[in-house]
N, C-alpha and C. Protein backbone atom coordinates (compact mmCIF):
# COMPACT_ATOMS: atom_id res chain seq x y z
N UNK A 1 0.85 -1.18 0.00
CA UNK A 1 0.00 0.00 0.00
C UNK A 1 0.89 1.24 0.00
N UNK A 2 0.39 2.31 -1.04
CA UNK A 2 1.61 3.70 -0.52
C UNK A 2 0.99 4.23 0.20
N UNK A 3 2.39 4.70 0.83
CA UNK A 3 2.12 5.43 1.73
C UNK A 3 1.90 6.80 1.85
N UNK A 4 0.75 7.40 2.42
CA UNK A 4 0.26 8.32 2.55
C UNK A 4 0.74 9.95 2.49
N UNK A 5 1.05 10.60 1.02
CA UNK A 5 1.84 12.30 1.58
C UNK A 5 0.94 13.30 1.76
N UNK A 6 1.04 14.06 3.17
CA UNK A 6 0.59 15.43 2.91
C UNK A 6 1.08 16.16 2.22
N UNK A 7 0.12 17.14 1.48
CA UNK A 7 0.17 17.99 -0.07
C UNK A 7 0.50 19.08 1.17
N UNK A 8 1.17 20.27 0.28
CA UNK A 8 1.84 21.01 0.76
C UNK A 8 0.64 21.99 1.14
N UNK A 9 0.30 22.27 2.85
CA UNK A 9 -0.62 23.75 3.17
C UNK A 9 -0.82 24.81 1.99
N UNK A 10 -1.97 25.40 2.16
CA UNK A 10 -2.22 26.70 1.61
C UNK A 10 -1.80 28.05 2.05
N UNK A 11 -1.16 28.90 1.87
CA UNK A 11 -0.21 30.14 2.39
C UNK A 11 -1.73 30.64 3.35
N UNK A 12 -1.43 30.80 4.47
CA UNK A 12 -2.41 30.93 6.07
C UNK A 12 -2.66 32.63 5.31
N UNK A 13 -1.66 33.40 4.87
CA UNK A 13 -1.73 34.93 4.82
C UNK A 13 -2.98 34.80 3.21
N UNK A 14 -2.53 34.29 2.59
CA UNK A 14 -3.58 34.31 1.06
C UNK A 14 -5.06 33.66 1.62
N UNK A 15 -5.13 32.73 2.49
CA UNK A 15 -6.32 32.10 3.07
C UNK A 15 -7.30 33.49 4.32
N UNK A 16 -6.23 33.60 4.84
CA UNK A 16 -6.50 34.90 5.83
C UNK A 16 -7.22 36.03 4.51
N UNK A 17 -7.17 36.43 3.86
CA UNK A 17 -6.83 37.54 3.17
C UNK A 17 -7.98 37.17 2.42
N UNK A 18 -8.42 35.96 1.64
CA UNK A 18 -9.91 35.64 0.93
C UNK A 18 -10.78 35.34 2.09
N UNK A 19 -10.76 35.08 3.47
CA UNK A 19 -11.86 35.15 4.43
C UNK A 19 -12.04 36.35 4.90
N UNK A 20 -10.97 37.45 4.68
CA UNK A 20 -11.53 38.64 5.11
C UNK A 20 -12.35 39.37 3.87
N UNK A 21 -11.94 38.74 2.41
CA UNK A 21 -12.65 39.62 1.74
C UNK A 21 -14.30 39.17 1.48
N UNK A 22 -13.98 37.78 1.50
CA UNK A 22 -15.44 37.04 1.43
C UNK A 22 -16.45 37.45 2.81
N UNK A 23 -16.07 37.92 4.23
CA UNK A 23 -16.45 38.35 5.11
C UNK A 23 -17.28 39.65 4.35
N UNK A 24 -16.41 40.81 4.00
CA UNK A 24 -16.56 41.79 3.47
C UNK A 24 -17.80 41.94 2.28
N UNK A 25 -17.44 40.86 1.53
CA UNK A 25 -18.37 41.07 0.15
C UNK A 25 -19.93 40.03 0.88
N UNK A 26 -19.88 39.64 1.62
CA UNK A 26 -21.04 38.76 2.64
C UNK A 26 -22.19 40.08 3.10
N UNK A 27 -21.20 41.06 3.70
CA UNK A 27 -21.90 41.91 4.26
C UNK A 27 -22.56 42.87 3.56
N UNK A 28 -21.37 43.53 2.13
CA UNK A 28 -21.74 44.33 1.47
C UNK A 28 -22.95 43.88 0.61
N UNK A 29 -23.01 42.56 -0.15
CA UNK A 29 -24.04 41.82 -0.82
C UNK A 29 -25.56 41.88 0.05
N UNK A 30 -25.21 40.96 1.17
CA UNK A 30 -26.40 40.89 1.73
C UNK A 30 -26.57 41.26 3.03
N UNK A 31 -26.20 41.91 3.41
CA UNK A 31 -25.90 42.75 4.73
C UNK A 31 -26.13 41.64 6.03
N UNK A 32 -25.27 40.45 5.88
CA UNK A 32 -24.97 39.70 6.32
C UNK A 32 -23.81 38.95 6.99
N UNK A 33 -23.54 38.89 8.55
CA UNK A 33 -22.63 38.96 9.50
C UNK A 33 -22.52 37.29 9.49
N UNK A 34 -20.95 36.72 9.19
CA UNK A 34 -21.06 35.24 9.72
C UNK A 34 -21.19 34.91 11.28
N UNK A 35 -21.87 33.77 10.64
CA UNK A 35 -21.83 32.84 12.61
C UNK A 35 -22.14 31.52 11.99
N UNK A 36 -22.09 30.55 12.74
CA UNK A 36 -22.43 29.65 12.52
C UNK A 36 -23.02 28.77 13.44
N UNK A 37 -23.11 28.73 14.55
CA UNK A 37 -23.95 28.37 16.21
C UNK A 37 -25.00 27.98 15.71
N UNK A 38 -26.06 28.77 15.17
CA UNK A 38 -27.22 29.58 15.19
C UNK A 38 -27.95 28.33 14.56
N UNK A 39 -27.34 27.73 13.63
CA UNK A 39 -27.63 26.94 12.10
C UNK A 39 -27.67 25.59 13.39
N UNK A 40 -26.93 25.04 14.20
CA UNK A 40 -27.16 23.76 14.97
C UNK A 40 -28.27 23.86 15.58
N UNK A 41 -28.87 24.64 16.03
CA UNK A 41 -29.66 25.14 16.93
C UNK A 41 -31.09 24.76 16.42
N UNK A 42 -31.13 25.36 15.22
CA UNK A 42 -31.96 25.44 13.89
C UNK A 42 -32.36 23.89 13.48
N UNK A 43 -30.73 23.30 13.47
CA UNK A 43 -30.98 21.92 12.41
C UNK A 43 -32.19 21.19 13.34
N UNK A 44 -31.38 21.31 15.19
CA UNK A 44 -32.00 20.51 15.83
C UNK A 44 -33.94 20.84 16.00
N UNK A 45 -33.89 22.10 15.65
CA UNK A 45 -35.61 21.97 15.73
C UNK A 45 -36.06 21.80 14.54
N UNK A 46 -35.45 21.64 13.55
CA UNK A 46 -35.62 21.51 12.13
C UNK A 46 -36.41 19.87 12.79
N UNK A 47 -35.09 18.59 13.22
CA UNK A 47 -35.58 17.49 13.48
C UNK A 47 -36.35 17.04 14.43
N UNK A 48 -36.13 18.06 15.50
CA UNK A 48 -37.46 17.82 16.54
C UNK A 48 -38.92 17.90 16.26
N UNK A 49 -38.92 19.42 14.97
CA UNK A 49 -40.00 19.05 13.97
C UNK A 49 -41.15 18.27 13.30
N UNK A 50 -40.23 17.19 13.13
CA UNK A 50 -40.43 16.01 12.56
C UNK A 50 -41.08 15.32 13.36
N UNK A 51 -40.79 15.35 14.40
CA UNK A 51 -41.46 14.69 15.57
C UNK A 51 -42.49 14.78 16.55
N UNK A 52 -42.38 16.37 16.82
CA UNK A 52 -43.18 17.29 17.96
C UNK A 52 -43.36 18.75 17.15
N UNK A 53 -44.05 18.75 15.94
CA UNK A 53 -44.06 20.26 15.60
C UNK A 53 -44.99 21.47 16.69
N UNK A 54 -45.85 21.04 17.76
CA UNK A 54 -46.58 21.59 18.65
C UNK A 54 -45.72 21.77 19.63
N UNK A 55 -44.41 20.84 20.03
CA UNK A 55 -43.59 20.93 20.85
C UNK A 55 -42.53 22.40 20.69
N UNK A 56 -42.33 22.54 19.73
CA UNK A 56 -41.30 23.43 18.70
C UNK A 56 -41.89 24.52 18.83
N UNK A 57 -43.06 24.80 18.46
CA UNK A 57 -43.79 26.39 18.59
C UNK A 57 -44.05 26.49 19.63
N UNK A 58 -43.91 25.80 20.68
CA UNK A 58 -44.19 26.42 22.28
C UNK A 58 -42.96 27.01 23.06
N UNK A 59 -41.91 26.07 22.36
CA UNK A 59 -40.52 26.65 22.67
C UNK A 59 -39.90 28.29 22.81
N UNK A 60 -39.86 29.11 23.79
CA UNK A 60 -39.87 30.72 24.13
C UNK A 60 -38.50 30.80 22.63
N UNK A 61 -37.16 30.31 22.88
CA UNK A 61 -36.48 29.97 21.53
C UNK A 61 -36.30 30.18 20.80
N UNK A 62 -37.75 29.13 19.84
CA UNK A 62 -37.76 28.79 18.43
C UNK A 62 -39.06 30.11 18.11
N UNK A 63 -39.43 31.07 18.95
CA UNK A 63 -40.08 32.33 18.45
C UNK A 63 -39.34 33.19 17.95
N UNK A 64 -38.00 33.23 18.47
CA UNK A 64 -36.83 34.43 17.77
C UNK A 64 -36.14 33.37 17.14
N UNK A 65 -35.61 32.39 17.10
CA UNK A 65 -35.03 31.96 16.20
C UNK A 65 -35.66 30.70 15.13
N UNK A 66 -36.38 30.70 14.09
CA UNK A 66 -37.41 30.10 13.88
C UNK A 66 -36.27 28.78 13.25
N UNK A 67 -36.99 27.47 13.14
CA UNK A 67 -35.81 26.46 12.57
C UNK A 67 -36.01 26.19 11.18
N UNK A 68 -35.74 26.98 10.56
CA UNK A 68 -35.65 26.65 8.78
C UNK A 68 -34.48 26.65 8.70
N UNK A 69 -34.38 26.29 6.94
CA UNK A 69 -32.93 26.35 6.49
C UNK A 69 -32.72 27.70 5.74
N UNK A 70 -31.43 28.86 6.27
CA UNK A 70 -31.55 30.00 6.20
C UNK A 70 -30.23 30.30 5.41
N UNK A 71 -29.63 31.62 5.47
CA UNK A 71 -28.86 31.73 4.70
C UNK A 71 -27.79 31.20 5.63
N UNK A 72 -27.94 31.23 6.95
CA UNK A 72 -26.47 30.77 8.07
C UNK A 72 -25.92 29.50 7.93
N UNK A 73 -27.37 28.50 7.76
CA UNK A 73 -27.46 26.99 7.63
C UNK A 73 -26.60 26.73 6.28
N UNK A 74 -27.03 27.22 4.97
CA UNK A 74 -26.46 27.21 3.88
C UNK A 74 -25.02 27.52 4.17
N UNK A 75 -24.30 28.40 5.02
CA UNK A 75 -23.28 28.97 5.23
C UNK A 75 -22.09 27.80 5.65
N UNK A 76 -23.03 27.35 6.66
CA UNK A 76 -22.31 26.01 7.05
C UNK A 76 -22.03 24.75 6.29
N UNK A 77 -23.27 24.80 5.55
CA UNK A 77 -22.90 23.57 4.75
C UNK A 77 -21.88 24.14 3.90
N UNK A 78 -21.55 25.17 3.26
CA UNK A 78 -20.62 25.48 2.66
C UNK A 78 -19.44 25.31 2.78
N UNK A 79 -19.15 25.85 4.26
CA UNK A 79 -17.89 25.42 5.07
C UNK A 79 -17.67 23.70 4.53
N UNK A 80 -18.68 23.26 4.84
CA UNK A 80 -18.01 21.38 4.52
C UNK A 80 -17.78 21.19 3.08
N UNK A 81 -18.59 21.59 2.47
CA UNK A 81 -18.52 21.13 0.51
C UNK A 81 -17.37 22.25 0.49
N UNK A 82 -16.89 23.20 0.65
CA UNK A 82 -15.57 23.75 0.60
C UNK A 82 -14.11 23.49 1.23
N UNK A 83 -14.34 22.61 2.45
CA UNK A 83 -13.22 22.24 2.49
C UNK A 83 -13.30 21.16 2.22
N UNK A 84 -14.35 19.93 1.58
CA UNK A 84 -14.39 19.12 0.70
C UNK A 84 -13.63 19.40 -0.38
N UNK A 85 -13.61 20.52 -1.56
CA UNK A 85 -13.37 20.77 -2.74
C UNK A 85 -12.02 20.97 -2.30
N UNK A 86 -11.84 22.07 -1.50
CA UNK A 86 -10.00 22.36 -1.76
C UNK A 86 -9.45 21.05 -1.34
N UNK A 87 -9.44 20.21 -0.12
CA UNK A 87 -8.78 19.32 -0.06
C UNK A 87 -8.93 18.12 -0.99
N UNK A 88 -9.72 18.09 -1.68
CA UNK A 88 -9.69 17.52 -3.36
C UNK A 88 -8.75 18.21 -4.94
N UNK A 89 -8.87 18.78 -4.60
CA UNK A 89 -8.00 20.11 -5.53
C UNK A 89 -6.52 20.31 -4.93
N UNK A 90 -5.99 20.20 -3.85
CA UNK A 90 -5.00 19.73 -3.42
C UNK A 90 -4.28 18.58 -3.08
N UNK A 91 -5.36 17.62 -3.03
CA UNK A 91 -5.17 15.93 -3.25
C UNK A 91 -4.71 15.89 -1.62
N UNK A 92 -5.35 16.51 -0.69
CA UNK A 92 -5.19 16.80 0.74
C UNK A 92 -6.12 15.12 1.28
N UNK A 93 -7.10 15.07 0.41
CA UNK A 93 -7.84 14.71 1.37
C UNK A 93 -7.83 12.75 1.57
N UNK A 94 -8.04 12.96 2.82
CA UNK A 94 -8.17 11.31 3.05
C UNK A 94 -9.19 10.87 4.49
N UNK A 95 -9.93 10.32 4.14
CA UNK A 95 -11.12 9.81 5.70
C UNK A 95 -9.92 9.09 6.80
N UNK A 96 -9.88 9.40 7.77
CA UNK A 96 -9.53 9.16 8.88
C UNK A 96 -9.84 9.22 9.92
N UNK A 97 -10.02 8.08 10.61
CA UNK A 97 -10.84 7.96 12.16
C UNK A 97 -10.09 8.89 12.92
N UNK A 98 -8.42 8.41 13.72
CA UNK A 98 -7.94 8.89 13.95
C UNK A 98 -6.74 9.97 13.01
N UNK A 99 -6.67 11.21 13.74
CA UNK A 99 -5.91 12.04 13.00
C UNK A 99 -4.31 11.38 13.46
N UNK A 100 -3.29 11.37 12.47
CA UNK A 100 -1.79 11.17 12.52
C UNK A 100 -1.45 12.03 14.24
N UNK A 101 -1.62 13.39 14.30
CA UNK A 101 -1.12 13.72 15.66
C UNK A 101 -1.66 13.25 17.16
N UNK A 102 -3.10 12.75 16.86
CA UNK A 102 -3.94 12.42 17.90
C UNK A 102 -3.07 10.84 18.23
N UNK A 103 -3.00 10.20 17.29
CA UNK A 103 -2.22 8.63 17.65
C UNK A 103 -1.12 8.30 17.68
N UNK A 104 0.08 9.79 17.61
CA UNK A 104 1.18 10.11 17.81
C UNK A 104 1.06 9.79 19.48
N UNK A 105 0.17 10.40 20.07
CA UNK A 105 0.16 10.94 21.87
C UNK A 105 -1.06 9.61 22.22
N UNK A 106 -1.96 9.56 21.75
CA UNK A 106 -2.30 8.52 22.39
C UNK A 106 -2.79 7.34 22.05
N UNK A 107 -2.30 7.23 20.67
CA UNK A 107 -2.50 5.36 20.36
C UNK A 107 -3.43 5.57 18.97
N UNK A 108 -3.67 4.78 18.33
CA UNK A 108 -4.85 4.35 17.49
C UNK A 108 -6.11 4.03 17.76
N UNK A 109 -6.30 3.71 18.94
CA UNK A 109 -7.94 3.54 19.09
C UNK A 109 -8.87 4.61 18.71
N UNK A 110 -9.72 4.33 18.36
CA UNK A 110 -11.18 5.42 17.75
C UNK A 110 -11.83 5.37 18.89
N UNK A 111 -12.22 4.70 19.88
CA UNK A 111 -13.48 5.11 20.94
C UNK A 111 -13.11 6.35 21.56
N UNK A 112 -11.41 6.31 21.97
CA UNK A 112 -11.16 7.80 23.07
C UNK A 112 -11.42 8.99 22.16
N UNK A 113 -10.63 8.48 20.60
CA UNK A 113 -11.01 9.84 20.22
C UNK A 113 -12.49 10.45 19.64
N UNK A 114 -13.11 9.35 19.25
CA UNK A 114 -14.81 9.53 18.94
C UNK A 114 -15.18 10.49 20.20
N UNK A 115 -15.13 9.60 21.48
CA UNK A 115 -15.43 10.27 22.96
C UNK A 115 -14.95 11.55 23.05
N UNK A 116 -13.93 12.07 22.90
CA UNK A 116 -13.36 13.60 22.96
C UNK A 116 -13.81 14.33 22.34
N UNK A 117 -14.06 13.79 21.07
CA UNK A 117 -14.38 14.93 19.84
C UNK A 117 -15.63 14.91 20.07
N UNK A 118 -16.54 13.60 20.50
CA UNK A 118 -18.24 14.63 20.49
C UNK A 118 -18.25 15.34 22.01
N UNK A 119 -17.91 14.68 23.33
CA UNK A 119 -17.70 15.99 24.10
C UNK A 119 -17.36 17.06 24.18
N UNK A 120 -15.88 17.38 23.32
CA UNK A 120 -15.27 18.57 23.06
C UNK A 120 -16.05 19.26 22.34
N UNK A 121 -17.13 18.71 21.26
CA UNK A 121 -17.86 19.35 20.21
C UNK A 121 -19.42 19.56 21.55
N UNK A 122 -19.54 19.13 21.96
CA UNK A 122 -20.83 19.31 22.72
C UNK A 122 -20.26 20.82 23.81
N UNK A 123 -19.68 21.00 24.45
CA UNK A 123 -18.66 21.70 24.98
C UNK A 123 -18.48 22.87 24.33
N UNK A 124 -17.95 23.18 22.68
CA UNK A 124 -18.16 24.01 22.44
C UNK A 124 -19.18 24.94 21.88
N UNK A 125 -20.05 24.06 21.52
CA UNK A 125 -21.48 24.31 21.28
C UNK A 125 -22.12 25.13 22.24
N UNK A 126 -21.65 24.45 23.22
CA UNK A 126 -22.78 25.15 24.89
C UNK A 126 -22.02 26.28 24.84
N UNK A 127 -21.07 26.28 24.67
CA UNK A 127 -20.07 28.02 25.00
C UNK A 127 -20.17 28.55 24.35
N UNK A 128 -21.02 28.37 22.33
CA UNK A 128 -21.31 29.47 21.57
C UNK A 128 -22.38 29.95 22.04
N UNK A 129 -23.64 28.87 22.28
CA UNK A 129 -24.62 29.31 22.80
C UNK A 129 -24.67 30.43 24.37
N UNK A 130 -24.23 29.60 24.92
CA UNK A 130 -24.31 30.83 26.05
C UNK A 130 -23.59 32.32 26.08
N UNK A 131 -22.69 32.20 25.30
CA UNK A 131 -21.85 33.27 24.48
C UNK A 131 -22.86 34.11 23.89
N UNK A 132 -23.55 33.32 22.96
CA UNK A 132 -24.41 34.26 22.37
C UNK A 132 -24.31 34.55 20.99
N UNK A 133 -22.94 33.53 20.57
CA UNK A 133 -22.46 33.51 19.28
C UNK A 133 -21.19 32.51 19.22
N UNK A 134 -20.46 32.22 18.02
CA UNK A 134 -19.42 31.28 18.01
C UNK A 134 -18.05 32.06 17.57
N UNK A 135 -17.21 31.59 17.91
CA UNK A 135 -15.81 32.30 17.46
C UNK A 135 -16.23 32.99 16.03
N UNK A 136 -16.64 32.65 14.67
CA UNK A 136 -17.05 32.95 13.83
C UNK A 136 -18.06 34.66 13.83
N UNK A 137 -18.83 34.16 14.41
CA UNK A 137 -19.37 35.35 14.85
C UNK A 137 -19.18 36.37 15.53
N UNK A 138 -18.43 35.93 16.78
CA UNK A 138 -17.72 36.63 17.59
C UNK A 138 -16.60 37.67 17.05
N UNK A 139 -15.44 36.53 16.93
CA UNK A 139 -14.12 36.78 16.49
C UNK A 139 -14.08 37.54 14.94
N UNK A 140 -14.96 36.78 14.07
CA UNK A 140 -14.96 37.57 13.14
C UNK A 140 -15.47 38.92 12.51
N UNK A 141 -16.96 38.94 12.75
CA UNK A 141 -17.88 39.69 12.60
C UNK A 141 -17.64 40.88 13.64
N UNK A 142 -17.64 40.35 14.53
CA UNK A 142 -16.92 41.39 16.07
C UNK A 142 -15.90 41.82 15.53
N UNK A 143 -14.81 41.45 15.02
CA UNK A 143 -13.32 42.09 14.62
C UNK A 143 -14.26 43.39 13.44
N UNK A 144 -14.52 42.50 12.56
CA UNK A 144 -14.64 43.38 11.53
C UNK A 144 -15.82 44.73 11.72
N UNK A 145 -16.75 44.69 12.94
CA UNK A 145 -17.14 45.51 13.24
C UNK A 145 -16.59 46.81 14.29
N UNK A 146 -15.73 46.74 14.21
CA UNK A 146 -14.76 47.22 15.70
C UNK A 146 -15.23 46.86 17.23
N UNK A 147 -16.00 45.96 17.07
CA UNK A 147 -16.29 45.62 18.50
C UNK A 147 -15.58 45.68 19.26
N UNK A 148 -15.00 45.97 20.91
CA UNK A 148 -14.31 45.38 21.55
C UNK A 148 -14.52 44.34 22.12
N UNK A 149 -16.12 43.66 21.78
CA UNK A 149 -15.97 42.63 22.83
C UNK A 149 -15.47 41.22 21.44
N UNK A 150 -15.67 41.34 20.28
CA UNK A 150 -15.05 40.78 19.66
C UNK A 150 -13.57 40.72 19.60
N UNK A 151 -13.17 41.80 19.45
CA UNK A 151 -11.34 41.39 19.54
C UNK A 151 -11.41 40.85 21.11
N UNK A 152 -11.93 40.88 22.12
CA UNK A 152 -11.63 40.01 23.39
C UNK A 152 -11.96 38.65 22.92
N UNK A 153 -13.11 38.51 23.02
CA UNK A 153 -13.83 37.33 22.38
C UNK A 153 -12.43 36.83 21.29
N UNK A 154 -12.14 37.31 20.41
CA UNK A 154 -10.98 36.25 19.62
C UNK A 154 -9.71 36.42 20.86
N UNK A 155 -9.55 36.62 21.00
CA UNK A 155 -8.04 36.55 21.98
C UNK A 155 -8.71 35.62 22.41
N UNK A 156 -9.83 35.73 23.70
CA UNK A 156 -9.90 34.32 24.24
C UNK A 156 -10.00 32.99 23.35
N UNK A 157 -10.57 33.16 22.54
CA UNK A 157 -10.70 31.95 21.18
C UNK A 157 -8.99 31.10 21.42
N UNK A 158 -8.36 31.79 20.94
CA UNK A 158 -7.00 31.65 20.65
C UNK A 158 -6.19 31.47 22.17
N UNK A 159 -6.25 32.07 22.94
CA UNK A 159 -5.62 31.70 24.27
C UNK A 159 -6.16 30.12 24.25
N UNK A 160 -7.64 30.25 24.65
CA UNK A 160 -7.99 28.57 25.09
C UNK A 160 -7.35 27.99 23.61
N UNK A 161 -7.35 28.22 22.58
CA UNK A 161 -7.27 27.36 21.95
C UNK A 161 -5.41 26.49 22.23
N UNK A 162 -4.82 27.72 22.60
CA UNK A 162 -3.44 27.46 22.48
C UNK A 162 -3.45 26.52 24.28
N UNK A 163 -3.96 26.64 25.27
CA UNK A 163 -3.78 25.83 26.54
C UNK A 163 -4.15 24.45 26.18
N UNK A 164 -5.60 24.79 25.88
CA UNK A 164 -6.17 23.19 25.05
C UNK A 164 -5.25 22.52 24.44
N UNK A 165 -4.49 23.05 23.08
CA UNK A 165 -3.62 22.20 22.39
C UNK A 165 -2.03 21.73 23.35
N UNK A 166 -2.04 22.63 24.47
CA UNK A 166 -0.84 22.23 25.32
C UNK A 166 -0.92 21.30 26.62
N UNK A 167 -2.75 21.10 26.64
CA UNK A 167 -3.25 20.05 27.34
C UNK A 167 -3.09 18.75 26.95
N UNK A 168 -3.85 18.45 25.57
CA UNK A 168 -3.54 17.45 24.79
C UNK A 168 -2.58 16.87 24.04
N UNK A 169 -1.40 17.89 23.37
CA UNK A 169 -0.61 17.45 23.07
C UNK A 169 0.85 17.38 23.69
N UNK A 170 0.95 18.70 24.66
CA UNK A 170 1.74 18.59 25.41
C UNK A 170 2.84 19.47 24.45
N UNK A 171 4.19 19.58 24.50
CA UNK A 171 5.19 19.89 24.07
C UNK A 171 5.66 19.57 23.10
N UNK A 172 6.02 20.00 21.74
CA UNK A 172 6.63 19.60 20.72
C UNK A 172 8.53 18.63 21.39
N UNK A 173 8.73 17.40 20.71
CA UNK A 173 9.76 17.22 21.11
C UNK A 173 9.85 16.34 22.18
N UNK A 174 8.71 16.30 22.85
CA UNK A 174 8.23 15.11 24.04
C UNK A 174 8.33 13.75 23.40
């Protein structure tokens, strides 16, 4: 079997530089701020729906945030069929249970890391929500509006993000 090469990253400054303009032309087009929180929130009464639509309209909630598929929802799916496409277009891409650095530190098994990643993902979910928005929204939309509580809001993004990764992975060189 060959063995597996990563294709060479995309320059972070040219990637940086089309999310700020696509941010930009988002807003100017349709006077529209990213987030992406909003759209889980949505999917889930989208499917509760299905089940309890009397349940759903009683919800205090689902009166300000109604659960269709909106332009945010679309937004997200985009995010996936786009980094679908580039990492096809770069020959990046490959399905993997475990990621190469995750079974560097702690083995090959899939249950711990299945277990982490939907807690960690449940985890950050609750912190967009109670936030009131997601790094995306926050960090971005906040930056680009001069917010200050957005440029805080991204610093913290990035602080936790950098303790987190020194939780789990520990030290380069270990």
């Amino acid at each position: 079997m060959a063995q597996y090469k990563s294709p060479k990253p995309w320059n972070p400054y040219l990637c940086g530089g089309l999310s700020g303009l696509l941010i930009v032309l988002s807003v100017w087009v349709t006077g529209k701020y990213f987030g992406a929180s909003t759209s889980f929130v949505r999917s889930a009464g989208l499917i509760e729906q299905l089940f309890d639509p009397e349940r759903v309209g009683l919800m205090d909630y689902f009166t300000k945030v109604t659960p269709t598929i909106d332009w945010q929802w679309m937004f997200v799916a985009g995010i996936f069929a786009g980094s679908y496409l580039a990492a096809k277009l770069i020959g990046g891409f490959k399905v993997q249970a475990v990621p190469d650095m995750w079974q560097a530190r702690f083995g090959p098994g899939v249950g711990k890391r299945a277990l982490m990643a939907f807690f960690g993902g449940i985890l950050a979910l609750f912190g967009a929500r109670l936030a009131g928005g997601c790094p995306s929204g926050h960090g971005l939309s906040g930056t680009l509006q001069l917010s200050l509580s957005g440029f805080i809001a991204l610093a913290c993004f990035f602080l936790g993000g950098l303790f987190m990764a020194q939780i789990i992975y520990g030290r380069r060189g270990k």
